[in-house]
Protein backbone atom coordinates (compact mmCIF):
# COMPACT_ATOMS: atom_id res chain seq x y z
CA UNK A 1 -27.79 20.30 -38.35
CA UNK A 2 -27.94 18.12 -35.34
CA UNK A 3 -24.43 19.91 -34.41
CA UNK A 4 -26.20 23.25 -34.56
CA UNK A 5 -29.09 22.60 -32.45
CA UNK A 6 -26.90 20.63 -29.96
CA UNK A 7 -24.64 24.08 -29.83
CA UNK A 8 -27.84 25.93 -28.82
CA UNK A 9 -29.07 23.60 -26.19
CA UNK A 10 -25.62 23.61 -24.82
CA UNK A 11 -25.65 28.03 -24.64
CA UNK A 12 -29.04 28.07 -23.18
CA UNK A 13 -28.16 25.41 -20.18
CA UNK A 14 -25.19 27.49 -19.61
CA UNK A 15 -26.53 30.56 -18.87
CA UNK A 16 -24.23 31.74 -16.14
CA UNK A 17 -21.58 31.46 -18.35
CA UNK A 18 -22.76 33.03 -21.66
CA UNK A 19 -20.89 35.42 -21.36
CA UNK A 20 -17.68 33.38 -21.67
CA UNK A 21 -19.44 31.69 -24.56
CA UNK A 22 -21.07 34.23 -26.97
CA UNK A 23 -18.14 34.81 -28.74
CA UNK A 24 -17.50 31.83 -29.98
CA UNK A 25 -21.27 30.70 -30.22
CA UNK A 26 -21.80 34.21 -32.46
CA UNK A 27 -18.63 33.28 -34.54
CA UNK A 28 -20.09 29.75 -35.44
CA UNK A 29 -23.36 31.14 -36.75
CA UNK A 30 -22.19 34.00 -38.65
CA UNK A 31 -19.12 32.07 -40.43
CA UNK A 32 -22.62 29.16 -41.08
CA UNK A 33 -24.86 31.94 -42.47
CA UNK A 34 -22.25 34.43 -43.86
CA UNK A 35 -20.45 31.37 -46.51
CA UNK A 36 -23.72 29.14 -46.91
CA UNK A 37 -25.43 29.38 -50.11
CA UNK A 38 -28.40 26.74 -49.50
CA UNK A 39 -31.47 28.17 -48.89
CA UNK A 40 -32.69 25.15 -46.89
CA UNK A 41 -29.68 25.44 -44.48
CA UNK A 42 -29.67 29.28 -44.06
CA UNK A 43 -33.55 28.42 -42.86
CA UNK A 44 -32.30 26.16 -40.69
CA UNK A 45 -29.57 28.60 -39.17
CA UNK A 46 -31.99 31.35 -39.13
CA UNK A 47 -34.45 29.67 -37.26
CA UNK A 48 -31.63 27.85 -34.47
CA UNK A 49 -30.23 31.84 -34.24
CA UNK A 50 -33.90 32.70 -33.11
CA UNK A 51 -33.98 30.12 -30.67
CA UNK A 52 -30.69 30.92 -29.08
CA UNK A 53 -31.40 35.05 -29.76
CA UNK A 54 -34.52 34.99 -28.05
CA UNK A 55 -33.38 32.17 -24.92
CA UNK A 56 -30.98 34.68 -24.06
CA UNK A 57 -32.78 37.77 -23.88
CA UNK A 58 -35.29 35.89 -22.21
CA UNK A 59 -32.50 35.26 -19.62
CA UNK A 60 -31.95 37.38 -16.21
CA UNK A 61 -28.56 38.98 -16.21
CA UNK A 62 -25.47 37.18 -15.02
CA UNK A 63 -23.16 38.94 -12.42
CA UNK A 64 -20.74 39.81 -14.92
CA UNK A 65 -23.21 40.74 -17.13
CA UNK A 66 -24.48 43.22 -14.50
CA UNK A 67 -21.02 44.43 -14.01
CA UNK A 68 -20.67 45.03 -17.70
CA UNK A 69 -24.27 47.09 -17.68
CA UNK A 70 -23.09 49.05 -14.82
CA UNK A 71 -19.55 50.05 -16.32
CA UNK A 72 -20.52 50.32 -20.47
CA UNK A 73 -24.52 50.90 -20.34
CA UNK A 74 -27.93 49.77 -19.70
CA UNK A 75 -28.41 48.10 -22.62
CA UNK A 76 -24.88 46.40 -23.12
CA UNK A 77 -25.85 42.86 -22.83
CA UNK A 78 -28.45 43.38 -25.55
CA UNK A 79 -26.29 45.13 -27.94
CA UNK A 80 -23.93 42.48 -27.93
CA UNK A 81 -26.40 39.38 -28.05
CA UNK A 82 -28.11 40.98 -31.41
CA UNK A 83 -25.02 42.22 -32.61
CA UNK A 84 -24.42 39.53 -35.69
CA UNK A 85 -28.13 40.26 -36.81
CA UNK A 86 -26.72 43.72 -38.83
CA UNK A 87 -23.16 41.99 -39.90
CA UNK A 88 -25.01 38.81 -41.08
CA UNK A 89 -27.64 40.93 -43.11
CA UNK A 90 -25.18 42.27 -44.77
CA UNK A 91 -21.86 40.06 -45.13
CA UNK A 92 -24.65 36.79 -45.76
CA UNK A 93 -23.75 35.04 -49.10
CA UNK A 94 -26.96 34.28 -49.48
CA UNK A 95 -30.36 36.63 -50.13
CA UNK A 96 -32.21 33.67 -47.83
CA UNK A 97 -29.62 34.18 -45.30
CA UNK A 98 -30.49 37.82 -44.94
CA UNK A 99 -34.13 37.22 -45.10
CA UNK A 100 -33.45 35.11 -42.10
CA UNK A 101 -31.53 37.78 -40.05
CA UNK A 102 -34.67 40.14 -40.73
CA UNK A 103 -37.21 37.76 -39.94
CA UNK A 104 -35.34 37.12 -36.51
CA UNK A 105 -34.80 40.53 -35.54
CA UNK A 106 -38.20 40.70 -36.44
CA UNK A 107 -39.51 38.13 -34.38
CA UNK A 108 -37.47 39.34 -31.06
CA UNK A 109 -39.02 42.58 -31.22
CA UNK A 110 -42.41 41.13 -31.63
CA UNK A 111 -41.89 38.54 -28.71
CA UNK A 112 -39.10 41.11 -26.49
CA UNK A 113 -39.23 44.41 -28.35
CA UNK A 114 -41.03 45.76 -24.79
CA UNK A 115 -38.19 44.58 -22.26
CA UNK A 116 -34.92 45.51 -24.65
């Protein structure tokens, strides 16, 4: 668990470069959420997803990420930072892993739904 939270702190102090390390980031939590069965550590997941989810939406664009929103679409960069939320809620072993997915997306259109 510490690994996870370390993992986050690490994506949201590297801003500029998120978009080098989403991939791999957004591989880690879906192969966590999508093969644990533990309710306590698919809360857990859910809640570092959120964390990371909303830091980066919260975020002003990176150069490339401009680049990419001027070549593929406005909304590019959001469409690829919730992408996992739809494949986790329904690939998740676990009901309290898809719970968690909904209760994120949830939560980022509460606390972002008005600048995505």
């Amino acid at each position: 668990l510490f690994m996870l939270e370390r993992l986050v702190d690490v994506t949201l102090a590297n801003m500029l470069r998120v978009h080098k390390l989403w991939p791999q980031v957004e591989a880690h939590f879906f192969d966590m959420a999508a093969t644990e069965t533990s309710g306590e550590l698919c809360c857990v997941i859910s809640k570092q997803l959120r964390r990371v989810l909303l830091g980066m939406l919260g975020q002003r664009f990176t150069p490339e990420a401009d680049a990419a929103a001027a070549t593929l679409g406005a909304n590019y960069y959001e469409c690829v930072v919730l992408a996992p939320l739809p494949r986790l809620m329904q690939e998740a072993a676990a009901p309290e892993a898809r719970v968690g997915a909904l209760e994120v997306l949830l939560s980022i259109l509460q606390e972002r739904g008005d600048k995505i």
